[in-house]
C-alpha atoms as a PDB file:
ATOM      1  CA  UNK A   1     -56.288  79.692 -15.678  1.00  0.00           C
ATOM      2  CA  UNK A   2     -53.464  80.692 -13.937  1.00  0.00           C
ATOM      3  CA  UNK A   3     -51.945  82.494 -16.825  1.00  0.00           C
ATOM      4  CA  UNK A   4     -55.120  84.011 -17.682  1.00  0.00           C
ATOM      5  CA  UNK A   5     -55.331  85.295 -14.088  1.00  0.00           C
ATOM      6  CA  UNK A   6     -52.248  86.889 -14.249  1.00  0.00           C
ATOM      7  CA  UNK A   7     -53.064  88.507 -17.928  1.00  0.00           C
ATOM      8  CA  UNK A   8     -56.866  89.778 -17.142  1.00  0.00           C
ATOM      9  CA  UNK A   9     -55.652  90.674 -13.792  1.00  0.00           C
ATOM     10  CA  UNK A  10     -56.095  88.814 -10.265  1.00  0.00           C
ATOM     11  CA  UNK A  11     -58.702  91.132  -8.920  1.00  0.00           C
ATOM     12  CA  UNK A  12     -60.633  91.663 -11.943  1.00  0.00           C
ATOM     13  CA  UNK A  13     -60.828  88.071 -12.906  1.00  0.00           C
ATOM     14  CA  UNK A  14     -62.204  87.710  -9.150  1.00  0.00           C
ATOM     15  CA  UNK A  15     -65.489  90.151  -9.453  1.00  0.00           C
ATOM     16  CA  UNK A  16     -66.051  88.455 -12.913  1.00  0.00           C
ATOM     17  CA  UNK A  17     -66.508  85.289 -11.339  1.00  0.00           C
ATOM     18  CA  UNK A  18     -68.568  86.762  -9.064  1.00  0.00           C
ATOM     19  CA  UNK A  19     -70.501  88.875 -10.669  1.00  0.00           C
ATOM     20  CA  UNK A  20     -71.180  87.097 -14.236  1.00  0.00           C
ATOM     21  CA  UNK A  21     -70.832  83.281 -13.036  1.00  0.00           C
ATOM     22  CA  UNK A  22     -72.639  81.831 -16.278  1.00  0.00           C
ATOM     23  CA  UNK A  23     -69.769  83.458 -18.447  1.00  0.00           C
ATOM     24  CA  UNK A  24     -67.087  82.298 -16.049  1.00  0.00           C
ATOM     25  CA  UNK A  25     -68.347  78.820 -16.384  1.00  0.00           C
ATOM     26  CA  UNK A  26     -67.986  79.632 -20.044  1.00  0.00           C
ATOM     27  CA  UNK A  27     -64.114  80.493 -20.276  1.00  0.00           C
ATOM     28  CA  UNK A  28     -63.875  76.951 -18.125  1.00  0.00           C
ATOM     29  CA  UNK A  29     -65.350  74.961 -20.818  1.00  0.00           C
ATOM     30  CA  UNK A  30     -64.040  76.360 -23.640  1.00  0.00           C
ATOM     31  CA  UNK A  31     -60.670  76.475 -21.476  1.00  0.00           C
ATOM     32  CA  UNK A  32     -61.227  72.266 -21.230  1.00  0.00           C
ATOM     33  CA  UNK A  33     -61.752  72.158 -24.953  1.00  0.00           C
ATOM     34  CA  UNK A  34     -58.709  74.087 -26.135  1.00  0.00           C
ATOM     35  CA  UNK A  35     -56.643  72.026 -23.966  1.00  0.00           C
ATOM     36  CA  UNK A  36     -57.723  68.931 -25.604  1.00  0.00           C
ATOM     37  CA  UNK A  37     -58.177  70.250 -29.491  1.00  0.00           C
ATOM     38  CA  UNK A  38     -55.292  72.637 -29.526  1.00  0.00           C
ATOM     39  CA  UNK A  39     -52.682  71.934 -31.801  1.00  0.00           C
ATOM     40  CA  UNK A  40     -48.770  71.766 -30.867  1.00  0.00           C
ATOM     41  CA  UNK A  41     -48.039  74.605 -32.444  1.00  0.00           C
ATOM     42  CA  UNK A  42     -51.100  77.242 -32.315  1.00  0.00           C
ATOM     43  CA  UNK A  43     -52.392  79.904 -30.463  1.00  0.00           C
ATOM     44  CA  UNK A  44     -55.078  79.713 -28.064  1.00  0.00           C
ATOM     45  CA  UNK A  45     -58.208  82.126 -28.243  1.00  0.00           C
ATOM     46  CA  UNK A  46     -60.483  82.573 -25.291  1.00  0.00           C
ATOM     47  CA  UNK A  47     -63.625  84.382 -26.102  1.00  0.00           C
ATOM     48  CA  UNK A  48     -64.909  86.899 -23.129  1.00  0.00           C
ATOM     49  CA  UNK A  49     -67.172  89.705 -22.010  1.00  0.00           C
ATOM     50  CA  UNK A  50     -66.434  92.903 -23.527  1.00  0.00           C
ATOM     51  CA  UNK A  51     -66.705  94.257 -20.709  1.00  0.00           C
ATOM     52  CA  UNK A  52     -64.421  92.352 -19.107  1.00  0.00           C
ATOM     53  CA  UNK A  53     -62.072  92.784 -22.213  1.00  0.00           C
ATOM     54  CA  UNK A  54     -62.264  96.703 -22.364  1.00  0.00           C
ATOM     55  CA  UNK A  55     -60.543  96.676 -18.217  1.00  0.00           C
ATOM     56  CA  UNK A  56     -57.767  94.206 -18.929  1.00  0.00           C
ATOM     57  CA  UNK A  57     -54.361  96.474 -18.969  1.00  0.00           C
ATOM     58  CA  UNK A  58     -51.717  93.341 -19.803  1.00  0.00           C
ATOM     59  CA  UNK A  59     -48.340  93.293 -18.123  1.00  0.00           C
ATOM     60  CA  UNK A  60     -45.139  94.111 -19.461  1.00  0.00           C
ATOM     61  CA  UNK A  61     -44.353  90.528 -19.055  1.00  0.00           C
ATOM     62  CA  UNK A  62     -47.097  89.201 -20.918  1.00  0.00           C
ATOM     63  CA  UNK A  63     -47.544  92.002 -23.986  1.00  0.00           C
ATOM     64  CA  UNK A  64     -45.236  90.000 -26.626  1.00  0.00           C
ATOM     65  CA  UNK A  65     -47.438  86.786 -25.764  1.00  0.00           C
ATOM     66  CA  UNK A  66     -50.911  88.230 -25.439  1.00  0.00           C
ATOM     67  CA  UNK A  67     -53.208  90.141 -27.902  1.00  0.00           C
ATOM     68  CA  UNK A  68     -57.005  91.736 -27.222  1.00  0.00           C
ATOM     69  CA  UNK A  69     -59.312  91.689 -30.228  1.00  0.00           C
ATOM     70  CA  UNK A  70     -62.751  92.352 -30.409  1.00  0.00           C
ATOM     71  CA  UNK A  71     -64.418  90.011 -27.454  1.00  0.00           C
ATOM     72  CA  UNK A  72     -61.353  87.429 -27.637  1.00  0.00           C
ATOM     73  CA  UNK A  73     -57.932  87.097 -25.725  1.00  0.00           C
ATOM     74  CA  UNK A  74     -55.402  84.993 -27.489  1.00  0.00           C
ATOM     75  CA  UNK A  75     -52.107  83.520 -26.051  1.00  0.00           C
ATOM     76  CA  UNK A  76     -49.305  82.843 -28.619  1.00  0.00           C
ATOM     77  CA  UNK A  77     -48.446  79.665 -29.848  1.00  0.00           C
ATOM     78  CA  UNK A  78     -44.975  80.064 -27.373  1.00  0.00           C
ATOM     79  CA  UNK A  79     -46.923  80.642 -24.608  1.00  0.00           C
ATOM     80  CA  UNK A  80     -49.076  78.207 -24.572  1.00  0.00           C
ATOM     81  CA  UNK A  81     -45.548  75.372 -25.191  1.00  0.00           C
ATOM     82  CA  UNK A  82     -44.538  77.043 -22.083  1.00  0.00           C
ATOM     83  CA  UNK A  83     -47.831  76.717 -20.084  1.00  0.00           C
ATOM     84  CA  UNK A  84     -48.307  73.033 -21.394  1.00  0.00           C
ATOM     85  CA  UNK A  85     -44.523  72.050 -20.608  1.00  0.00           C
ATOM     86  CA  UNK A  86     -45.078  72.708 -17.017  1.00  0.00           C
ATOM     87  CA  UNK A  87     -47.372  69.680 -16.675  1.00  0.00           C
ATOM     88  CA  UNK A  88     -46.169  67.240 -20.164  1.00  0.00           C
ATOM     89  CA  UNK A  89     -42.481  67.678 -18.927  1.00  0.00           C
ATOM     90  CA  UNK A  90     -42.571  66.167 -15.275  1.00  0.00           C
ATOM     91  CA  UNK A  91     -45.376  63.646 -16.832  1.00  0.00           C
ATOM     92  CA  UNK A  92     -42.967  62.253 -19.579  1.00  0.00           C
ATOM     93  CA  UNK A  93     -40.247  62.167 -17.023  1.00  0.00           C
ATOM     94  CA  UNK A  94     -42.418  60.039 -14.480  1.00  0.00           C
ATOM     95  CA  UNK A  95     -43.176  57.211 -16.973  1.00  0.00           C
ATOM     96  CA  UNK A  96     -39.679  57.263 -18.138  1.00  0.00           C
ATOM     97  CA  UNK A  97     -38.792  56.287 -14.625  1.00  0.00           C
ATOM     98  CA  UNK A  98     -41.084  54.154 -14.535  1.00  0.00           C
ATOM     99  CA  UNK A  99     -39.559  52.392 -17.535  1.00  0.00           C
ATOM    100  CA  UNK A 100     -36.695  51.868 -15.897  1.00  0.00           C
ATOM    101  CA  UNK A 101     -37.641  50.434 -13.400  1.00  0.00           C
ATOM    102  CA  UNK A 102     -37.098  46.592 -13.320  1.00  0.00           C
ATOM    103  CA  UNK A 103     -40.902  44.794 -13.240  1.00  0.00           C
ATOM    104  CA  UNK A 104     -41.422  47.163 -16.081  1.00  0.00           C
ATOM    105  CA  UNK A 105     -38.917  45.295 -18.514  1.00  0.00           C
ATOM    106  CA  UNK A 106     -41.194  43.702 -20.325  1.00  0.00           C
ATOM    107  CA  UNK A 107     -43.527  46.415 -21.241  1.00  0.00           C
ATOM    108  CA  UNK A 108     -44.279  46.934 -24.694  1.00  0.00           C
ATOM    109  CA  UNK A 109     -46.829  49.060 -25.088  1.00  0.00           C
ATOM    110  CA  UNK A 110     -47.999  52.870 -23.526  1.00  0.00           C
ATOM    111  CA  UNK A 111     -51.632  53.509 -23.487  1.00  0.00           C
ATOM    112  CA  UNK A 112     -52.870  57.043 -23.142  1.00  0.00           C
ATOM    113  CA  UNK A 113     -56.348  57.457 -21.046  1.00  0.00           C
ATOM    114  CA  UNK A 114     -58.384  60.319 -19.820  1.00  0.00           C
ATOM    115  CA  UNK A 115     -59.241  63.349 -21.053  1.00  0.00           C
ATOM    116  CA  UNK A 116     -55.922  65.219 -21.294  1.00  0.00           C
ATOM    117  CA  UNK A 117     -54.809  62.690 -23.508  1.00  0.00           C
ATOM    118  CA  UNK A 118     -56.850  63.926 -26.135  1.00  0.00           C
ATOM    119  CA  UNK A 119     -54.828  66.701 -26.404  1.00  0.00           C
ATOM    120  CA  UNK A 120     -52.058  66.087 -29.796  1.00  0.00           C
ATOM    121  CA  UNK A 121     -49.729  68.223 -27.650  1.00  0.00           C
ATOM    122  CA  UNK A 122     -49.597  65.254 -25.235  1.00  0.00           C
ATOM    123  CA  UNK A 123     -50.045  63.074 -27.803  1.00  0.00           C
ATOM    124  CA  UNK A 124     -47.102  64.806 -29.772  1.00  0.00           C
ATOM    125  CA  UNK A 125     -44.848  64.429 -26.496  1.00  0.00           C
ATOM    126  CA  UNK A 126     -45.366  61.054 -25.583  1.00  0.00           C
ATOM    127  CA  UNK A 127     -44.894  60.205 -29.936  1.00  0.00           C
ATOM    128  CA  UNK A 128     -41.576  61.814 -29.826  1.00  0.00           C
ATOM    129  CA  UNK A 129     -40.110  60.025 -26.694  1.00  0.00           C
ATOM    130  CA  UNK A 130     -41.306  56.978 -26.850  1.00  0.00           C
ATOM    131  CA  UNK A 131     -42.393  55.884 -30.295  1.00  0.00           C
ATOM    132  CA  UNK A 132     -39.036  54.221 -31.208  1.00  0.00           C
ATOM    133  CA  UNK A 133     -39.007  52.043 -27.989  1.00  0.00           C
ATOM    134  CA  UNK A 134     -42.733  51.548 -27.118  1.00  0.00           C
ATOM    135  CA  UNK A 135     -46.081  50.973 -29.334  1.00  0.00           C
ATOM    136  CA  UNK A 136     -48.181  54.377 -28.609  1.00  0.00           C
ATOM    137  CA  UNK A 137     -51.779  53.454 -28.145  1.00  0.00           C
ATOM    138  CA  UNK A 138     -54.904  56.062 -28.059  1.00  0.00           C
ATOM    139  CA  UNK A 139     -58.431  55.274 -28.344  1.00  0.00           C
ATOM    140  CA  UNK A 140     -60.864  57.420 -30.470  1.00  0.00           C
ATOM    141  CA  UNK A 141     -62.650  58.472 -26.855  1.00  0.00           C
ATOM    142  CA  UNK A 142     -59.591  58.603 -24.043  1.00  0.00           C
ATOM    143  CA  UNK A 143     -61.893  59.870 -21.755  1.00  0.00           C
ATOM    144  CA  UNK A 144     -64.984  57.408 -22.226  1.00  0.00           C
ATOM    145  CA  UNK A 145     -62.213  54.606 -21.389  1.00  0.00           C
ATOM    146  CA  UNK A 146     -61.687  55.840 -18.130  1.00  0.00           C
ATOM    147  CA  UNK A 147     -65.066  55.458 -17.484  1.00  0.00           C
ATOM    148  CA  UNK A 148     -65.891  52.163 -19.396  1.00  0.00           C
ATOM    149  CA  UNK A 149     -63.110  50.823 -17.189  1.00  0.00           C
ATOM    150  CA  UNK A 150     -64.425  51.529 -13.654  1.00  0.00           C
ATOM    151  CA  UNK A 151     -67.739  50.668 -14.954  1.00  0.00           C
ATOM    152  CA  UNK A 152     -66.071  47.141 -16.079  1.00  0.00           C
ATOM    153  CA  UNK A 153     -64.258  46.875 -12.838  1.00  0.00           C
ATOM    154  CA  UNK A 154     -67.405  47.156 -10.936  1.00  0.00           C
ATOM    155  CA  UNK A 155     -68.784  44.085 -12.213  1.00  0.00           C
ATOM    156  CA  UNK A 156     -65.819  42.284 -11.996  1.00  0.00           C
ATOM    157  CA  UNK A 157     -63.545  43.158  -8.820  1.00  0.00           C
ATOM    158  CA  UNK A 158     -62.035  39.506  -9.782  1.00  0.00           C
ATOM    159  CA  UNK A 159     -60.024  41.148 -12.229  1.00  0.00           C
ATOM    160  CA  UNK A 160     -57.923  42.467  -9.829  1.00  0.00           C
ATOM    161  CA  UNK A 161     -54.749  40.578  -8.492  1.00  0.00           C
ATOM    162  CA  UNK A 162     -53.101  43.564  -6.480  1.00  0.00           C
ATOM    163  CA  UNK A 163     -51.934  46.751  -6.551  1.00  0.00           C
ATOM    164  CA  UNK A 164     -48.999  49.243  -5.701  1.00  0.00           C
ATOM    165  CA  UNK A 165     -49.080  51.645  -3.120  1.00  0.00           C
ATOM    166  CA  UNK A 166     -48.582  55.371  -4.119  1.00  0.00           C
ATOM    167  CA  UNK A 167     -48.047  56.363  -0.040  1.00  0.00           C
ATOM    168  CA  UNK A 168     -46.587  55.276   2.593  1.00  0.00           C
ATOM    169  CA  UNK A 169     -49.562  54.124   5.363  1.00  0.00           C
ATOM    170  CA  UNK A 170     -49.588  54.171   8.785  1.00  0.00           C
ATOM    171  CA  UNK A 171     -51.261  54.073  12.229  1.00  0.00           C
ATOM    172  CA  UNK A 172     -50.851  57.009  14.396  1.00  0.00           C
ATOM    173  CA  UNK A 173     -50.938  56.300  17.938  1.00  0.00           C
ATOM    174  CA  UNK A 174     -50.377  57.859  21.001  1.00  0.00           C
ATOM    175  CA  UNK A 175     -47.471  55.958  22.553  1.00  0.00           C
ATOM    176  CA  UNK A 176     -43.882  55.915  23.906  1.00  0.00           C
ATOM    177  CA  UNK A 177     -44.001  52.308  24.777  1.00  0.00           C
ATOM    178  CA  UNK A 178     -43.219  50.059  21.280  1.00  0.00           C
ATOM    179  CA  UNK A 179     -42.028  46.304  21.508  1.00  0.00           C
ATOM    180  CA  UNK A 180     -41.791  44.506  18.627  1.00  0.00           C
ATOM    181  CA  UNK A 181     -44.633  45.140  17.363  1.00  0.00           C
ATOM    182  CA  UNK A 182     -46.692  45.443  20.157  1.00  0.00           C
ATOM    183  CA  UNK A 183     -47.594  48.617  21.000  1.00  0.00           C
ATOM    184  CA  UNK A 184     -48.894  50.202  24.500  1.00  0.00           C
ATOM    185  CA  UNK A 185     -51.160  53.764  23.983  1.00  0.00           C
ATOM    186  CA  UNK A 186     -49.631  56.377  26.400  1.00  0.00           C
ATOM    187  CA  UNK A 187     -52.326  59.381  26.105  1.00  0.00           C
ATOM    188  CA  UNK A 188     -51.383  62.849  25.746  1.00  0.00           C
ATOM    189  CA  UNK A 189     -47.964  61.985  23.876  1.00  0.00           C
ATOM    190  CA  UNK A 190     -46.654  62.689  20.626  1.00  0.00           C
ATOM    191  CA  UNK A 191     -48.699  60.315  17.782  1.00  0.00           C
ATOM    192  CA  UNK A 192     -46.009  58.087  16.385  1.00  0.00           C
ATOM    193  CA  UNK A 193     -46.584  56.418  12.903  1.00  0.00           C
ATOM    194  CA  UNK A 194     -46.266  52.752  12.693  1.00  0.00           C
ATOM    195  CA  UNK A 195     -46.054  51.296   8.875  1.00  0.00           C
ATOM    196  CA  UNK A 196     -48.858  49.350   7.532  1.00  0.00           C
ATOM    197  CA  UNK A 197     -47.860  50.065   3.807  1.00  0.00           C
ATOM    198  CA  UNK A 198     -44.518  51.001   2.067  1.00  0.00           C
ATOM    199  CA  UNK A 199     -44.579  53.285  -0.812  1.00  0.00           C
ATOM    200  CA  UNK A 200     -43.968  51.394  -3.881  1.00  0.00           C
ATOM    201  CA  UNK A 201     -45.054  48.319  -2.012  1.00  0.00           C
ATOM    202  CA  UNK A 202     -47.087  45.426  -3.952  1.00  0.00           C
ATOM    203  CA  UNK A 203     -49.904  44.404  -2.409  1.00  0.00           C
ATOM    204  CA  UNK A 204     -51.666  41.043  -3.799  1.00  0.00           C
ATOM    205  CA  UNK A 205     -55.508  40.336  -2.727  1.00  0.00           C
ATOM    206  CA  UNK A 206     -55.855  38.681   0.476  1.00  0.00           C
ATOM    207  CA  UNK A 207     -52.388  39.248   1.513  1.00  0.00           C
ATOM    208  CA  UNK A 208     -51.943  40.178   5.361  1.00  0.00           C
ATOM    209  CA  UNK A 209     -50.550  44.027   5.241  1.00  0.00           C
ATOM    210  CA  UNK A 210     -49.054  43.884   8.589  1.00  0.00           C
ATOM    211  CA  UNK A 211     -50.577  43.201  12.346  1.00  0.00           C
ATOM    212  CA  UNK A 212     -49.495  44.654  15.367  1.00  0.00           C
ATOM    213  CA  UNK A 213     -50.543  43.441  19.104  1.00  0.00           C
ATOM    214  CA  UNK A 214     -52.640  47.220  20.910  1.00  0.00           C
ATOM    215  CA  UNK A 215     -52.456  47.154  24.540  1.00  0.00           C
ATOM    216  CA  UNK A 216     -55.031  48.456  25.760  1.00  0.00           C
ATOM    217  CA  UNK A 217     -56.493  50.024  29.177  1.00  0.00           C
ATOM    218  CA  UNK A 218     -59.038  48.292  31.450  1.00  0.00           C
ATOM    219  CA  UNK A 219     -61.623  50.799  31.569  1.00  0.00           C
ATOM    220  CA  UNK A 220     -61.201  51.165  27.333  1.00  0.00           C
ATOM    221  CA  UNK A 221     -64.605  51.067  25.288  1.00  0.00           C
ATOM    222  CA  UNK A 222     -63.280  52.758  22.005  1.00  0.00           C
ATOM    223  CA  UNK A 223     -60.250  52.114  20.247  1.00  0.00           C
ATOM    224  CA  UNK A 224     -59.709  54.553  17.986  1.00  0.00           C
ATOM    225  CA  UNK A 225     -57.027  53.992  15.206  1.00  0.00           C
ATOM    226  CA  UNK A 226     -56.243  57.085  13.130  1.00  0.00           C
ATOM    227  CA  UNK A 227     -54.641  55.975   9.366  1.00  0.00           C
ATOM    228  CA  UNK A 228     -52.105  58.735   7.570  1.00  0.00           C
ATOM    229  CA  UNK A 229     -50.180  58.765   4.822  1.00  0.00           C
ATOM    230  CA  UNK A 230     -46.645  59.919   3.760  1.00  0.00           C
ATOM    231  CA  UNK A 231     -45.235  61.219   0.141  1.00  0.00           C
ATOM    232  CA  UNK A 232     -41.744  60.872   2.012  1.00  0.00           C
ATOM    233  CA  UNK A 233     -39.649  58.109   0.709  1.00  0.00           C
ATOM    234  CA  UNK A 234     -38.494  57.678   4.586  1.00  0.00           C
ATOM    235  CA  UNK A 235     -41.182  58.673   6.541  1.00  0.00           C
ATOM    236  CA  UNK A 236     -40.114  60.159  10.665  1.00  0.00           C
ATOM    237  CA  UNK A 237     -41.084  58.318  13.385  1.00  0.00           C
ATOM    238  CA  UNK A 238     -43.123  61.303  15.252  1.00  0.00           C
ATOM    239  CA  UNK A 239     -45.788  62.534  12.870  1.00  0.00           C
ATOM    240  CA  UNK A 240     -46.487  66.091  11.862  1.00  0.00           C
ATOM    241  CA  UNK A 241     -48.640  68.220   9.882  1.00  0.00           C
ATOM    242  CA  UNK A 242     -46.261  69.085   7.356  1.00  0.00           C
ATOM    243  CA  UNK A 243     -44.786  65.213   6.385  1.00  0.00           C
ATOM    244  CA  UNK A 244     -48.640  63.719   7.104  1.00  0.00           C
ATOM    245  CA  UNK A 245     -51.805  63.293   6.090  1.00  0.00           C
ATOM    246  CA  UNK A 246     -54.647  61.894   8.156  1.00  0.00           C
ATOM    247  CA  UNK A 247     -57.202  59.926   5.266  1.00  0.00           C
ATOM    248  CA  UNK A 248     -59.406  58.567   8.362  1.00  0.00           C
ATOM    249  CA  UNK A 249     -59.563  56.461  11.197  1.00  0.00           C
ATOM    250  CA  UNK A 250     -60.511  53.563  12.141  1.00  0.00           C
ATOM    251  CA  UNK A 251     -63.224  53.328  15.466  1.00  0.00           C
ATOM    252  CA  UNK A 252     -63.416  49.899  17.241  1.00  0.00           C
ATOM    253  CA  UNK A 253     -66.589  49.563  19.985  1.00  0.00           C
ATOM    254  CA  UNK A 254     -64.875  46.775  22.509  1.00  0.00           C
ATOM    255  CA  UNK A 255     -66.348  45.510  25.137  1.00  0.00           C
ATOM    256  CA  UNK A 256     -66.022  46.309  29.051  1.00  0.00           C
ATOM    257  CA  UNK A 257     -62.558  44.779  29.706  1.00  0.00           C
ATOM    258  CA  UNK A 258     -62.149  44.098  33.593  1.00  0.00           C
ATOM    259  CA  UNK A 259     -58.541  44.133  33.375  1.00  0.00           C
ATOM    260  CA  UNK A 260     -55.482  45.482  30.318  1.00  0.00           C
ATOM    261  CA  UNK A 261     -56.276  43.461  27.383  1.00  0.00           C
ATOM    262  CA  UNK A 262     -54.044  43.190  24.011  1.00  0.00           C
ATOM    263  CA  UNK A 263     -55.828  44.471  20.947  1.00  0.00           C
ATOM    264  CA  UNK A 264     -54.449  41.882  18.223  1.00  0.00           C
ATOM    265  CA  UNK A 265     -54.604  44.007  14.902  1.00  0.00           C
ATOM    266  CA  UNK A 266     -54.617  42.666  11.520  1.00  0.00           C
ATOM    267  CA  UNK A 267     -54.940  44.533   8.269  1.00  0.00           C
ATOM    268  CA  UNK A 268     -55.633  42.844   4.803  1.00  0.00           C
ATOM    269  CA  UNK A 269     -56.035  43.623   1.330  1.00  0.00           C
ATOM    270  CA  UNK A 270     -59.426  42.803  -0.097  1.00  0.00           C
ATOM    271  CA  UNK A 271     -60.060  43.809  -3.945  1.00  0.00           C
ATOM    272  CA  UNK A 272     -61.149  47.749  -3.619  1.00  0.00           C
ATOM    273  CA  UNK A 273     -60.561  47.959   0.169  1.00  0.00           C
ATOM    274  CA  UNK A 274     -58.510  47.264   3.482  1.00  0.00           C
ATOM    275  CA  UNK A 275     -60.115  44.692   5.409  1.00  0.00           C
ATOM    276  CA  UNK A 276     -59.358  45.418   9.370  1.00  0.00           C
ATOM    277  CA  UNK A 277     -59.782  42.929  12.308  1.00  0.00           C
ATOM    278  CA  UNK A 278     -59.288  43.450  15.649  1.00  0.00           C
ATOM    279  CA  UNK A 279     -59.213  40.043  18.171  1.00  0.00           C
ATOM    280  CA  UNK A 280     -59.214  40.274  21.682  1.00  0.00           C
ATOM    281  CA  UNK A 281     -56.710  37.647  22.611  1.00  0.00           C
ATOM    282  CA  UNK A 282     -57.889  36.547  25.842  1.00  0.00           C
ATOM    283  CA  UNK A 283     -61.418  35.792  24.486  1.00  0.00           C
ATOM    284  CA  UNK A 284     -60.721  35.267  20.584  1.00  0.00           C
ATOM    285  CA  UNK A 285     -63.214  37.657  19.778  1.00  0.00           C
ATOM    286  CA  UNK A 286     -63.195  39.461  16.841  1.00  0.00           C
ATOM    287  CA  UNK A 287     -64.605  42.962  15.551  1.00  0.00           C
ATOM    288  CA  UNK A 288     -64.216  42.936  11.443  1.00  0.00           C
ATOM    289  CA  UNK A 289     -64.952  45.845   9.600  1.00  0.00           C
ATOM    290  CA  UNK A 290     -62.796  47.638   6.527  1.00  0.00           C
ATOM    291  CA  UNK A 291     -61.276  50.784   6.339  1.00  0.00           C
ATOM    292  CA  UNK A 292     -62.064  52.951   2.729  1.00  0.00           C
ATOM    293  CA  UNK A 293     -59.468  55.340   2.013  1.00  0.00           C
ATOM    294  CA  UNK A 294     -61.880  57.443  -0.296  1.00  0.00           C
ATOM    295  CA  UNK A 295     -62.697  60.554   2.330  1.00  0.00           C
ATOM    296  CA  UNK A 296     -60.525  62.810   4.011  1.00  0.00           C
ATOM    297  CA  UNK A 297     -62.531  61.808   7.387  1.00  0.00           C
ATOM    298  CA  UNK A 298     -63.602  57.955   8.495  1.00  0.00           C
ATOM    299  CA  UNK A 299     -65.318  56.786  11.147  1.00  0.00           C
ATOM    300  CA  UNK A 300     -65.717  53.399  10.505  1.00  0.00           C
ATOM    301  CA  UNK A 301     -67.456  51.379  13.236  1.00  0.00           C
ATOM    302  CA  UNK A 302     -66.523  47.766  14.213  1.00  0.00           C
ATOM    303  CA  UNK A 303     -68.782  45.480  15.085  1.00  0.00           C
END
């Protein structure tokens, strides 16, 4: 789309999305079926308006690759190698590392899923690098698998053992005050992110993540415990906008403490989901409740 954009023009493709939506909607899909069908050497045709077709002045940059006839736009077989490398080469590079990598020693086998792997061009790619090593397996439907899987998985969350986080994860509180891992919230300071989750880390079900001791205020009523996540491999201690994301947050209802009370924190892995539980450690009572990292925004009450 991008390349298109830059062909048909940025403005022009803009007022034909928003003037003749149904059509639009049209180059999409037949956009999604070129790049699964397309082979990994042809051209790629793109039927569109002729309206559209008759204002399109190509670039300089793109007249060797591109070619208007009738009420199609086709990209050259060249072109289209270059668009798909942009995505196939960084993909064939990340499983390659991931190859390497010692747990993955004993793998045998590469299976290709989802709908992009039904393009031969991927296909073709992952065939050339790894046939010699690994056995290259592709169902007749890539896509339906993905969805046969979760639908599998949904009747039997037993079948996971664990996983491996892709991000780091974290609490960000408000503090200066850290000992240990007990943790004092200072308001109106800088949030500081405290690891619940390495990247790369395995996490088996029912394992205890982490737990940290929150010491909280007399007058408290909410405790409200924001979860981000990192890309970083080393994640700062002060967290920002540009090194961190906030996925949600997780909002405890306490009751009327007469007095400071410690906030004892721990954070499991249950199956599909974090499991959280906060105990008061002067009483022993406990709030349970999980945390979903599946929306940008949580508030996931405790009680």
């Amino acid at each position: 789309m991008k390349t298109l954009k830059e062909v048909i023009g940025w403005e022009l493709m803009r007022k034909f999305q928003e003037e003749d939506y149904d059509d639009y909607i049209e180059v999409l899909r037949q956009i999604e079926q070129m790049k699964r069908g397309m082979d990994n050497d042809s051209d790629c045709s793109v039927s569109i308006p002729k309206a559209l077709l008759q204002n399109i002045q190509v670039p300089d940059s793109y007249k060797q690759y591109v070619q208007l006839k009738r009420k199609k736009i086709t990209l050259s077989a060249s072109l289209m190698q270059k668009i798909f490398s942009s995505s196939v080469d960084p993909m064939i590079k990340h499983v390659e590392k991931l190859l390497q990598r010692e747990e993955a020693c004993s793998v045998s086998s590469i299976l290709l899923v989802g709908g992009y792997s039904s393009s031969t061009v991927i296909q073709h790619a992952f065939r050339e690098k790894f046939e010699k090593t690994h056995r290259i397996i592709i169902p007749l439907t890539p896509d339906m698998t993905v969805l046969k899987g979760a639908v599998i998985t949904g009747h039997r969350v037993e079948a996971i053992v664990g996983r491996i986080a892709k991000y780091h994860y974290g609490l960000g509180l408000s503090t200066t005050r850290v000992s240990g891992y007990t943790i004092s919230i200072v308001e109106d300071e800088k949030k500081m992110f405290f690891s619940l989750i390495k990247k790369g880390q395995t996490i088996k079900v029912g394992e205890v993540v982490t737990q940290y001791e929150i010491v909280l205020k007399a007058k408290s009523r909410w405790a409200n415990l924001e979860i981000y996540t990192s890309k970083d491999d080393n994640p700062k201690t002060i967290i920002d906008n540009e090194h961190f994301t906030k996925i949600g947050s997780i909002l405890v209802k306490l009751p009327q403490f007469k007095k400071e009370n410690i906030l004892i924190l721990t954070i499991s892995y249950d199956v599909t989901e974090f499991k959280v539980v906060a105990t008061d450690r002067n009483t022993g009572r406990c709030f349970v409740g999980t945390c979903r990292f599946l929306e940008k925004e949580i508030n996931q009450s405790l009680s």
